[in-house]
C-alpha atoms as a PDB file:
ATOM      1  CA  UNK A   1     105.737 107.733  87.734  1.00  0.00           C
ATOM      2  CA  UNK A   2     108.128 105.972  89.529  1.00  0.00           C
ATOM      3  CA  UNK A   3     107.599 105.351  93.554  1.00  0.00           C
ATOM      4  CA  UNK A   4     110.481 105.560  95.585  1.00  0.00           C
ATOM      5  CA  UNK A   5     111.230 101.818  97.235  1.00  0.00           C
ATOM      6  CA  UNK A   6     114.108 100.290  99.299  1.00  0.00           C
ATOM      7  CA  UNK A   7     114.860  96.740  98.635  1.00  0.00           C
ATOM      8  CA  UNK A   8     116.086  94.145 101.611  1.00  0.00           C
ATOM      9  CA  UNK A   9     116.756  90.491 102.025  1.00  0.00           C
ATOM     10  CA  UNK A  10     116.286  87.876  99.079  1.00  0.00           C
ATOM     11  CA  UNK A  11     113.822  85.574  98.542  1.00  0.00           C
ATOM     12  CA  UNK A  12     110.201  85.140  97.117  1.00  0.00           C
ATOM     13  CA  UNK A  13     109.219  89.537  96.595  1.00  0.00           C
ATOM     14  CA  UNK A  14     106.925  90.823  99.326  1.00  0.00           C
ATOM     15  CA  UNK A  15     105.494  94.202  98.246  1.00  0.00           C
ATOM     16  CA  UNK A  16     104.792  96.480 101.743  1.00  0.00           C
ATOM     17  CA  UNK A  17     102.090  99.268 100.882  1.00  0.00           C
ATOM     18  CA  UNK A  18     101.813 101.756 103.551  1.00  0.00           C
ATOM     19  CA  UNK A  19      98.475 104.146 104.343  1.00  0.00           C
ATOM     20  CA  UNK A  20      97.130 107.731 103.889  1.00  0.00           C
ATOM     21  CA  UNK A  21      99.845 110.103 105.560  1.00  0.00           C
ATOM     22  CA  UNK A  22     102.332 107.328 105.874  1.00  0.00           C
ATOM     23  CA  UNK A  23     104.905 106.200 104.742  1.00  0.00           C
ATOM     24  CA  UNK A  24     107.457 102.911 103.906  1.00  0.00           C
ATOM     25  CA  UNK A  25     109.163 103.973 107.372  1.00  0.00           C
ATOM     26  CA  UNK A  26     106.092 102.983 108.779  1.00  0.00           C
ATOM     27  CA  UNK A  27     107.535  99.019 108.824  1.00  0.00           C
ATOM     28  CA  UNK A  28     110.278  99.356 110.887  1.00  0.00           C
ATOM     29  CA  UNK A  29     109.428  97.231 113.495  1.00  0.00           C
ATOM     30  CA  UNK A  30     108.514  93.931 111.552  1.00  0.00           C
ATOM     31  CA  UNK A  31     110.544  94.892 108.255  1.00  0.00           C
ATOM     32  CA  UNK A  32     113.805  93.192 109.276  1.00  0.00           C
ATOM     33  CA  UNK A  33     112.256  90.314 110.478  1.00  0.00           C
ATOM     34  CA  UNK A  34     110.337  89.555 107.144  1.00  0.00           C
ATOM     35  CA  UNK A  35     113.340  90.181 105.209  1.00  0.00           C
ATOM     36  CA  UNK A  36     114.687  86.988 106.615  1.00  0.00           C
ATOM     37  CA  UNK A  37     112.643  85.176 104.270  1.00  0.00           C
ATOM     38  CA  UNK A  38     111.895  87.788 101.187  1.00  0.00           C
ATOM     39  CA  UNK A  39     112.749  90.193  99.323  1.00  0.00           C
ATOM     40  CA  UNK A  40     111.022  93.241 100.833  1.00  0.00           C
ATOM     41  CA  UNK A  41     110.026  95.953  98.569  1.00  0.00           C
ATOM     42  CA  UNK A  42     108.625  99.081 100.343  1.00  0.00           C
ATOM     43  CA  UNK A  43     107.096 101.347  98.209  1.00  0.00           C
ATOM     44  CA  UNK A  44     106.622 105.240  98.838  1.00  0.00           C
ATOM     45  CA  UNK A  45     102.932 106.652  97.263  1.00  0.00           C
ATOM     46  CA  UNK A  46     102.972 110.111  95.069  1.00  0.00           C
ATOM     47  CA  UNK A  47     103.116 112.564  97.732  1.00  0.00           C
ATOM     48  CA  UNK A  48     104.450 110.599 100.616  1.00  0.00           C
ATOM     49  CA  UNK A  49     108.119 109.824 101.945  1.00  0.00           C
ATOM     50  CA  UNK A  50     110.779 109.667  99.210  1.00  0.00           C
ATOM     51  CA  UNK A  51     108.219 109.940  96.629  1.00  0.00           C
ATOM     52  CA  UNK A  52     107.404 113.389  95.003  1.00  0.00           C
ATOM     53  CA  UNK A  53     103.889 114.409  94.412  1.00  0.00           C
ATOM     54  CA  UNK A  54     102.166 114.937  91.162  1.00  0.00           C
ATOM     55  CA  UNK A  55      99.253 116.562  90.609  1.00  0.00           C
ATOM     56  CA  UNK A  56      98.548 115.146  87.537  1.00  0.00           C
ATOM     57  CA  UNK A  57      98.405 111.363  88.978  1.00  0.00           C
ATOM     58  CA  UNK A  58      95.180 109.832  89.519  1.00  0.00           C
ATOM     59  CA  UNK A  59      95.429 108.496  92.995  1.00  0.00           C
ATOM     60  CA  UNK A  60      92.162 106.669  93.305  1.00  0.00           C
ATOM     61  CA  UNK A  61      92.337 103.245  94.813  1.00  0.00           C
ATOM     62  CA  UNK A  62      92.463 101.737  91.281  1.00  0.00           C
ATOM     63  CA  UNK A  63      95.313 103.839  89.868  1.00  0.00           C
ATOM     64  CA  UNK A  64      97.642 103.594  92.694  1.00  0.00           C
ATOM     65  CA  UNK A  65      97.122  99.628  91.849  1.00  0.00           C
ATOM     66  CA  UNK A  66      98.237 100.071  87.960  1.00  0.00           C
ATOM     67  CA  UNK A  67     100.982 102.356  88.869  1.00  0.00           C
ATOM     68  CA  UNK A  68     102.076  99.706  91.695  1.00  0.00           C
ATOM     69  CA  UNK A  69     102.402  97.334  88.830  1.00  0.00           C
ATOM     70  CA  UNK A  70     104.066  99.447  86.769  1.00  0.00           C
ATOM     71  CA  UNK A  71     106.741  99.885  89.127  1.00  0.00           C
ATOM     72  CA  UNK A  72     106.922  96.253  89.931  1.00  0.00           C
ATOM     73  CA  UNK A  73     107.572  95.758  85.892  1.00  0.00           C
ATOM     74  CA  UNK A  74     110.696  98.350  85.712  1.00  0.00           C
ATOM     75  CA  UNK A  75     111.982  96.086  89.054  1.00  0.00           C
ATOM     76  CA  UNK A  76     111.658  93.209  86.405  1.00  0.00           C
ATOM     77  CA  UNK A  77     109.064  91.317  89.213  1.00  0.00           C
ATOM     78  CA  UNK A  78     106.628  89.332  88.203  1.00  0.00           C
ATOM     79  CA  UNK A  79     104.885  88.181  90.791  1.00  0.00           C
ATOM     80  CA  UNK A  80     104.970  88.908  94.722  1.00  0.00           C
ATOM     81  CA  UNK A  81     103.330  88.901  98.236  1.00  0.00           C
ATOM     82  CA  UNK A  82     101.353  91.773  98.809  1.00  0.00           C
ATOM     83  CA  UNK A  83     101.113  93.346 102.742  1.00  0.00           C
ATOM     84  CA  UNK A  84      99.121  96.336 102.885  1.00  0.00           C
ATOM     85  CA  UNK A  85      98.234  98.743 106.165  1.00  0.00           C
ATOM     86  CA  UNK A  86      94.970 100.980 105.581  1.00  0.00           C
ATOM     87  CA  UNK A  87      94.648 102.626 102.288  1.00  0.00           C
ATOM     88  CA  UNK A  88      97.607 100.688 101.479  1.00  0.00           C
ATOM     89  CA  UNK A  89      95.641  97.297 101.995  1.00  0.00           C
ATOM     90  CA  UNK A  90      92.767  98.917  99.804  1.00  0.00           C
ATOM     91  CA  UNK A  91      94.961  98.868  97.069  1.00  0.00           C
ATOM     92  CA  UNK A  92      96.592  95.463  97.760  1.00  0.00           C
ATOM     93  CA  UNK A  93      93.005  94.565  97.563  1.00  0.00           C
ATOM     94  CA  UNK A  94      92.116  96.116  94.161  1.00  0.00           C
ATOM     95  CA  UNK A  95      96.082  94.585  93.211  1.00  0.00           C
ATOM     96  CA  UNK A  96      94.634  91.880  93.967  1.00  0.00           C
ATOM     97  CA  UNK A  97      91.424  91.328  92.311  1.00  0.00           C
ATOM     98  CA  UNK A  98      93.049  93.432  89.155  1.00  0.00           C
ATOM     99  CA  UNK A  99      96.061  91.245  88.889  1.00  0.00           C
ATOM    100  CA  UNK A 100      95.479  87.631  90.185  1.00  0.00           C
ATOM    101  CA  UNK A 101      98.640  86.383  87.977  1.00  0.00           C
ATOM    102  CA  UNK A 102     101.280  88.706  89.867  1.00  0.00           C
ATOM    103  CA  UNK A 103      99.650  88.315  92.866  1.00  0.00           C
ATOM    104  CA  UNK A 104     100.438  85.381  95.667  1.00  0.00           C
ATOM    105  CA  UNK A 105      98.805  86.340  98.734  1.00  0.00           C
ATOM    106  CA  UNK A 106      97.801  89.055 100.870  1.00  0.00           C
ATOM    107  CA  UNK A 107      98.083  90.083 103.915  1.00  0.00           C
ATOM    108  CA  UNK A 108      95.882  93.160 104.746  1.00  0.00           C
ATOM    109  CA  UNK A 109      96.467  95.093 108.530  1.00  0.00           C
ATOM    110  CA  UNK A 110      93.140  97.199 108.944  1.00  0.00           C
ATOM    111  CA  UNK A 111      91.958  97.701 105.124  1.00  0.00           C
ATOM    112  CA  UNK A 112      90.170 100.326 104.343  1.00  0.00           C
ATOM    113  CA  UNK A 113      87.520 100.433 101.686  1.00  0.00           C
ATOM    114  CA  UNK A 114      85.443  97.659 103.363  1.00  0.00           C
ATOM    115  CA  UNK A 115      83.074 100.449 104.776  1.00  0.00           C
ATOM    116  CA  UNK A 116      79.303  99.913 104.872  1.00  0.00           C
ATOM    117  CA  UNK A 117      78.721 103.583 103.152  1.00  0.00           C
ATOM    118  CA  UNK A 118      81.242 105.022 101.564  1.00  0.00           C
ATOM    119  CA  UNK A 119      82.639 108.613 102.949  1.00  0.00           C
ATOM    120  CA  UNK A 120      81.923 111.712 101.060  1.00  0.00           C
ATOM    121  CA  UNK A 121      83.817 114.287 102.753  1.00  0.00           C
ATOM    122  CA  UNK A 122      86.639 114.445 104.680  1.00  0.00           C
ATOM    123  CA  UNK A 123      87.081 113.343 108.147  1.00  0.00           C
ATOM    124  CA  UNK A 124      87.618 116.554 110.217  1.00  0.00           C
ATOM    125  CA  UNK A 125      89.549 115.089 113.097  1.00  0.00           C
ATOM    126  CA  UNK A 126      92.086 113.014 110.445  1.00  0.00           C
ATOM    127  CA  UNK A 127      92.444 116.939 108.629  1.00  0.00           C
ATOM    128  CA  UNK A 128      93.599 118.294 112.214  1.00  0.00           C
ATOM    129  CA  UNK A 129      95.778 115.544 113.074  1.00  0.00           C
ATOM    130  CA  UNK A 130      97.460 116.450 109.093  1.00  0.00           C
ATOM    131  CA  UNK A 131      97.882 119.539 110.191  1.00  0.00           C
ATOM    132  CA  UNK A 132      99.259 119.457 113.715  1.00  0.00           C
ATOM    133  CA  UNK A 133     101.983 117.090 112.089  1.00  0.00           C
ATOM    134  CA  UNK A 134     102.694 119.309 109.307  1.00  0.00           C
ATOM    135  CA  UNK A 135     103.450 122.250 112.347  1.00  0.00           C
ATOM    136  CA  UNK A 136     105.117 119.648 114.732  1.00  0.00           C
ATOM    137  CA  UNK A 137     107.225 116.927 113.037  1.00  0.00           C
ATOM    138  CA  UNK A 138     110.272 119.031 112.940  1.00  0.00           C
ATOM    139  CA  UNK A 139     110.308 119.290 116.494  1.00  0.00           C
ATOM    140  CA  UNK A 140     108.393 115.960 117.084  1.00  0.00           C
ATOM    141  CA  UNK A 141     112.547 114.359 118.387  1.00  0.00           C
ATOM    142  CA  UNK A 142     112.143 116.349 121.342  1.00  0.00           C
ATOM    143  CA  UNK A 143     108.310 116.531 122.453  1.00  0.00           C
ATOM    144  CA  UNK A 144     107.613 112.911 121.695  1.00  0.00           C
ATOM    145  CA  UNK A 145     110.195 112.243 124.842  1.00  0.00           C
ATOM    146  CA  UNK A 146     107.559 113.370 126.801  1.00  0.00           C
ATOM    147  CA  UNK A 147     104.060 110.851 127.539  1.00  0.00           C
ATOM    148  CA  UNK A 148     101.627 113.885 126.969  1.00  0.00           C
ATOM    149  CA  UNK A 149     103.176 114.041 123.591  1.00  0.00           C
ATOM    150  CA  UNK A 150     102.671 110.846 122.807  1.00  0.00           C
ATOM    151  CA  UNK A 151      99.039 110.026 123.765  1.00  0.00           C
ATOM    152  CA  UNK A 152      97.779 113.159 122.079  1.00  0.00           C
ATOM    153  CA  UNK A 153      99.511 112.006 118.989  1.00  0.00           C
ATOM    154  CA  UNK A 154      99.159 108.497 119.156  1.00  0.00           C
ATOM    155  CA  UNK A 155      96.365 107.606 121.948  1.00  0.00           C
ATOM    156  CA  UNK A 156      93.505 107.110 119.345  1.00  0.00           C
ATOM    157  CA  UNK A 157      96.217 105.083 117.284  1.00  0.00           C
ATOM    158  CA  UNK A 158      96.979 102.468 119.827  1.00  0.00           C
ATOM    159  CA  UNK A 159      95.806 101.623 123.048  1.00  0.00           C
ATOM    160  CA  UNK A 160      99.624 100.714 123.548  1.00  0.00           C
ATOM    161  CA  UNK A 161     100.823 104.257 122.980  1.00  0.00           C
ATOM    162  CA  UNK A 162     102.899 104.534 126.186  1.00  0.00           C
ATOM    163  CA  UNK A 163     105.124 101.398 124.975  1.00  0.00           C
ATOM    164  CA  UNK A 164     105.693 102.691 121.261  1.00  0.00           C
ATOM    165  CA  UNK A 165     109.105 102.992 120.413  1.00  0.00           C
ATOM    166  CA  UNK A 166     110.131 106.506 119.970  1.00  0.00           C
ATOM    167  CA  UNK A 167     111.535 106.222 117.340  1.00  0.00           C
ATOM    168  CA  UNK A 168     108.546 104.865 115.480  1.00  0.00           C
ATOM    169  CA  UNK A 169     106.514 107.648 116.769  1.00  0.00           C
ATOM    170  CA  UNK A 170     109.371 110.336 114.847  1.00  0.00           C
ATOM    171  CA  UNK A 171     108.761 108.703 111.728  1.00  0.00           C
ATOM    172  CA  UNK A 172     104.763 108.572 111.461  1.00  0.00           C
ATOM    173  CA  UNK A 173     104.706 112.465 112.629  1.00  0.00           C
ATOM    174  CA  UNK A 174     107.165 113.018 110.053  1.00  0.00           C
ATOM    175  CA  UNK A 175     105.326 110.683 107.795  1.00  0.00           C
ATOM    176  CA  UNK A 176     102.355 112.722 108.306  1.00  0.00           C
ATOM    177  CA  UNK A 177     103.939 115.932 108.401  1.00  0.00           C
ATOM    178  CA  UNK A 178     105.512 116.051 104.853  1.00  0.00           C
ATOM    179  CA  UNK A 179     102.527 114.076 103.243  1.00  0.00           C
ATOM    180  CA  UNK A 180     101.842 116.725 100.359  1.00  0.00           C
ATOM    181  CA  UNK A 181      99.761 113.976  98.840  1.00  0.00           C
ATOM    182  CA  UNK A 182      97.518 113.155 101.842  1.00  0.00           C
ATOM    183  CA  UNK A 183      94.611 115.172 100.640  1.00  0.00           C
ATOM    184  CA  UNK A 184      94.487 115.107  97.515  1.00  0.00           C
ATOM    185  CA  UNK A 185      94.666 111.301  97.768  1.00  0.00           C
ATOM    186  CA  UNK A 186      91.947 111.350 100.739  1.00  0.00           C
ATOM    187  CA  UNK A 187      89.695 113.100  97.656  1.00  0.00           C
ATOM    188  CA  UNK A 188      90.488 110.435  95.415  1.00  0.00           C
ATOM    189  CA  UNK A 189      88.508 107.524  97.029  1.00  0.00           C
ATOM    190  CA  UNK A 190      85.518 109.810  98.294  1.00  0.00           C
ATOM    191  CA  UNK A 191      82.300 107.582  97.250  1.00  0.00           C
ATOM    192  CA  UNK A 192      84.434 104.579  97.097  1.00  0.00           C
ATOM    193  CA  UNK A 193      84.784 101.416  99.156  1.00  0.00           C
ATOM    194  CA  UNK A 194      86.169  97.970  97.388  1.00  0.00           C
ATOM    195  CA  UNK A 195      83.614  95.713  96.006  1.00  0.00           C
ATOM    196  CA  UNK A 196      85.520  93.728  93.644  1.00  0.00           C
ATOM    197  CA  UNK A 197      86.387  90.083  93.582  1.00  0.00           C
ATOM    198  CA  UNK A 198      89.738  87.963  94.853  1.00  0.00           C
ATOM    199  CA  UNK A 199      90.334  84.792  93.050  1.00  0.00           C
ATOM    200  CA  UNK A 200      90.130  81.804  95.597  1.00  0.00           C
ATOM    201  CA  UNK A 201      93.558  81.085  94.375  1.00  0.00           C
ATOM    202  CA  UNK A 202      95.297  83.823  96.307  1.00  0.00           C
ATOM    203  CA  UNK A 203      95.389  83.234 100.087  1.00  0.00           C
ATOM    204  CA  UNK A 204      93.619  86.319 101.986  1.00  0.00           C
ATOM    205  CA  UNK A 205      94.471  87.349 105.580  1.00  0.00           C
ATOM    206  CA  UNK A 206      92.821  90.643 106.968  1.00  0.00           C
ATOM    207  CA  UNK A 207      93.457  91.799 110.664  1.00  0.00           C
ATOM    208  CA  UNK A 208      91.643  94.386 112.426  1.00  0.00           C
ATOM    209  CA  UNK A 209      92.595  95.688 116.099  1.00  0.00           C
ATOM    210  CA  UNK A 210      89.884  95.631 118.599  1.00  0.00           C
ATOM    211  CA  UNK A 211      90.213  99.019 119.238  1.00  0.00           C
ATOM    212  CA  UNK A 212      90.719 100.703 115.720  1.00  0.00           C
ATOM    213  CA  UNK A 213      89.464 104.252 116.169  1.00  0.00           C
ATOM    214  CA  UNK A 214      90.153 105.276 112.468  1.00  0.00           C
ATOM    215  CA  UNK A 215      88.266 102.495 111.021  1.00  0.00           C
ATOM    216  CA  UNK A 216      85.762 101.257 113.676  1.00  0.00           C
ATOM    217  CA  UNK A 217      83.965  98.016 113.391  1.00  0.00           C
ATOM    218  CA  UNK A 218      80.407  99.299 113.674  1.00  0.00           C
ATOM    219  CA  UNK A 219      80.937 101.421 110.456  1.00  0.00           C
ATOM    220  CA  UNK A 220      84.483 100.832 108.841  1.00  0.00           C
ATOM    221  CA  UNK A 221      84.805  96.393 108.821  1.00  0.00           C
ATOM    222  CA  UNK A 222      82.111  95.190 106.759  1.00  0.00           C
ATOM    223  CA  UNK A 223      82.924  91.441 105.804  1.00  0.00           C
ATOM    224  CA  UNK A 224      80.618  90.791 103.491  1.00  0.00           C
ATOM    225  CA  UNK A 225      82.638  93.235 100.854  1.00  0.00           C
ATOM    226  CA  UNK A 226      85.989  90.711 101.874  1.00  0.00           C
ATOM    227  CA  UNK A 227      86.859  87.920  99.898  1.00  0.00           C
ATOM    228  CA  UNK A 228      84.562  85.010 100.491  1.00  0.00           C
ATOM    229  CA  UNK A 229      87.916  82.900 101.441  1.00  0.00           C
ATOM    230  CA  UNK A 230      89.858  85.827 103.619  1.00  0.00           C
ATOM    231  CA  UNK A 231      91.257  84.505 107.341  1.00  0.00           C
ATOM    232  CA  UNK A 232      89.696  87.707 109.135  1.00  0.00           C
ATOM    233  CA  UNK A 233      91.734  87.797 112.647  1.00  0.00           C
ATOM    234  CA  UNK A 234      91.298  90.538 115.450  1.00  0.00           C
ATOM    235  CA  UNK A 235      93.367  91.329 117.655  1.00  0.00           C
ATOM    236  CA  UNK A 236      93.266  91.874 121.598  1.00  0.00           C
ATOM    237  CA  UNK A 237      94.270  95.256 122.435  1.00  0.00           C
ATOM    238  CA  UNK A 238      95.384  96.909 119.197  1.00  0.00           C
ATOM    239  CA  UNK A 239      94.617  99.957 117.162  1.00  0.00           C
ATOM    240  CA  UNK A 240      94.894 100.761 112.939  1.00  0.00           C
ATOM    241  CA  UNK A 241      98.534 100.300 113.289  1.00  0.00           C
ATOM    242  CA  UNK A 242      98.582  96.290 114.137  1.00  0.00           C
ATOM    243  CA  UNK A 243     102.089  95.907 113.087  1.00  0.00           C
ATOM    244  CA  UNK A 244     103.240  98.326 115.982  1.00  0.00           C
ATOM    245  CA  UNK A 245     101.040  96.875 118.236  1.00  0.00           C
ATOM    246  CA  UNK A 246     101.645  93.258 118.004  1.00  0.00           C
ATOM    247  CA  UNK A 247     104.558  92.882 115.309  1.00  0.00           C
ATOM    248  CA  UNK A 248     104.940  88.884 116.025  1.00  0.00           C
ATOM    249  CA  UNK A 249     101.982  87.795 115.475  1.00  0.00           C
ATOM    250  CA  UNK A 250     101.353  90.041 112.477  1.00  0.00           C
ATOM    251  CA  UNK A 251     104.349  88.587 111.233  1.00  0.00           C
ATOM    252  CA  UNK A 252     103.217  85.148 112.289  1.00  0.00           C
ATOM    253  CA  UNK A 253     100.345  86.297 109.759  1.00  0.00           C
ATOM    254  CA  UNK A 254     102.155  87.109 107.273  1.00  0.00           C
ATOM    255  CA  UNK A 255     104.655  83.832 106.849  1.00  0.00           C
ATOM    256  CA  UNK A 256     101.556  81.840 107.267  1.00  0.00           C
ATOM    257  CA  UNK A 257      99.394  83.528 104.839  1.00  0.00           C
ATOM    258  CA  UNK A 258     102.506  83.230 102.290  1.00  0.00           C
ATOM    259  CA  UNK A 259     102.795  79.610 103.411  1.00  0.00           C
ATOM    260  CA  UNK A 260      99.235  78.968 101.877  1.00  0.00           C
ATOM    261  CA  UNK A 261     100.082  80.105  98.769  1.00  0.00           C
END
C-alpha cells in the first residue's frame, strides 16, 4: 500500500513516523527546521491523515516496518534517519533492528513498546479521547480559542498546554478525529512490546518527558528492553508530545544523534 508522504529540503533522508491517532501534521513545529539539513519524508499510516485505511493491512508493529520500507523503495531511498513519536518510534525501533543496512540512526520521542507488561485491552480513557475528537475536530478552530478547550484536550498531553500553538492543537484533534485506523491499529500490538535487538552501529537516542501521562515511567519506560547503546534523555517539564514541548532541544537531539552516525 502506498502511505501518503510530503517531501521537504535536500540532504541526507530523515524518515518522520508519527503515533496512534496522529498524523505527519503532527511535526509542524520542528519540521522546517530539520529540513534545513535533510530531506524530510513524513509518512501518513493506513488509516491516518492523507492515507486511506485498509482493512486488509496488517498493522502490527512489525508490518507497519516492512510496509515503511516498501515505500521508502518506490521513493528509490536506500537508506535514511529514522525519528519516530510513540507508536511511530515503536516501529522506527523494529525498522531498526529489521533493517540495520537502511537504517542510520534514530531518534525516538516517547517510544512505545518498551512497557514492562504488555497491554491486552484497550485503554478506556485513550477510546474516549478518540471519540470526543471524532465529534469535535470539525469545530475544534473555534473552541480551541478558548483555555478550557485546550486543557481538557491537551492537559494530560503537556504540562505546557496553555502555550501550545493553536494551530498545532487543530491539527492533532483533527488528527485524531479522522483516524479510521486508530483502533484497529491499537488491536494490532495488544500482547506486544519490542524486544528485539539494534545493531551498535546505528546511533540510538530515546527521550521521554517527565510528565508523560500516556506512557508513564513506572509502567510504560522500561530500559532494559532499549538498545544497550541508546542516549536515554528526559526532559524537564514535558509530556508524550516532546517535540511540542521543547522543539529545540529535540531538534538539538536529532542533528546530534545523526551526527554520530
Amino acid at each position: 500500500m502506498k502511505l501518503h508522504s510530503t517531501i521537504e529540503g535536500s540532504g541526507t533522508p530523515l524518515v518522520l513516523i508519527h503515533g496512534l491517532g496522529s498524523a505527519s501534521t503532527t511535526w509542524k513545529m520542528i519540521r522546517p527546521e530539520l529540513s534545513r539539513f535533510f530531506q524530510t519524508i513524513a509518512l501518513d499510516f493506513p488509516g491516518h491523515g492523507s492515507t486511506p485505511f485498509n482493512p486488509d493491512l496488517k498493522l502490527d508493529p512489525t508490518s507497519l516496518a516492512h510496509l515503511i520500507i516498501q515505500n521508502l523503495d518506490e521513493l528509490e531511498i536506500d537508506k535514511a534517519h529514522l525519528v519516530g513519536s510513540s507508536l511511530g518510534g515503536w516501529v522506527g525501533l523494529e525498522l531498526a533492528a529489521l533493517f540495520p543496512d537502511r537504517v542510520i540512526s534514530y531518534t525516538g520521542l516517547a517510544p512505545a513498546g518498551l512497557w514492562l507488561a504488555p497491554y491486552n485491552s484497550r485503554v478506556p480513557g485513550a477510546a474516549i479521547t478518540r471519540y470526543m475528537a471524532k465529534s469535535l475536530h470539525k469545530v475544534s478552530p473555534v473552541l480551541l480559542k478558548y483555555d478550557w478547550a485546550k486543557l481538557i484536550g491537551f492537559g494530560m498531553v503537556s504540562p505546557r498546554w496553555r502555550d501550545l500553538p493553536t494551530d498545532v492543537c487543530i491539527d492533532a484533534t483533527k488528527a485524531m478525529g479522522t483516524s479510521e485506523g486508530y483502533f484497529p491499529m491499537w488491536d494490532s500490538f495488544l500482547g506486544e512490546r519490542f524486544e528485539k535487538e539494534v545493531a551498535s552501529s546505528i546511533p540510538v537516542t530515546i527521550i521521554f518527558g517527565d510528565s508523560d501521562n500516556t506512557l508513564p515511567v513506572r509502567t510504560s519506560q522500561e530500559r532494559s528492553l532499549a538498545p544497550k547503546h541508546a542516549k536515554w534523555v528526559v526532559l524537564s517539564e514535558s509530556g508524550h508530545a516532546p517535540m511540542w514541548d521543547h522543539p529545540d532541544e529535540v531538534i538539538s537531539e536529532i542533528l546530534e544523534s545523526a551526527g554520530r552516525a
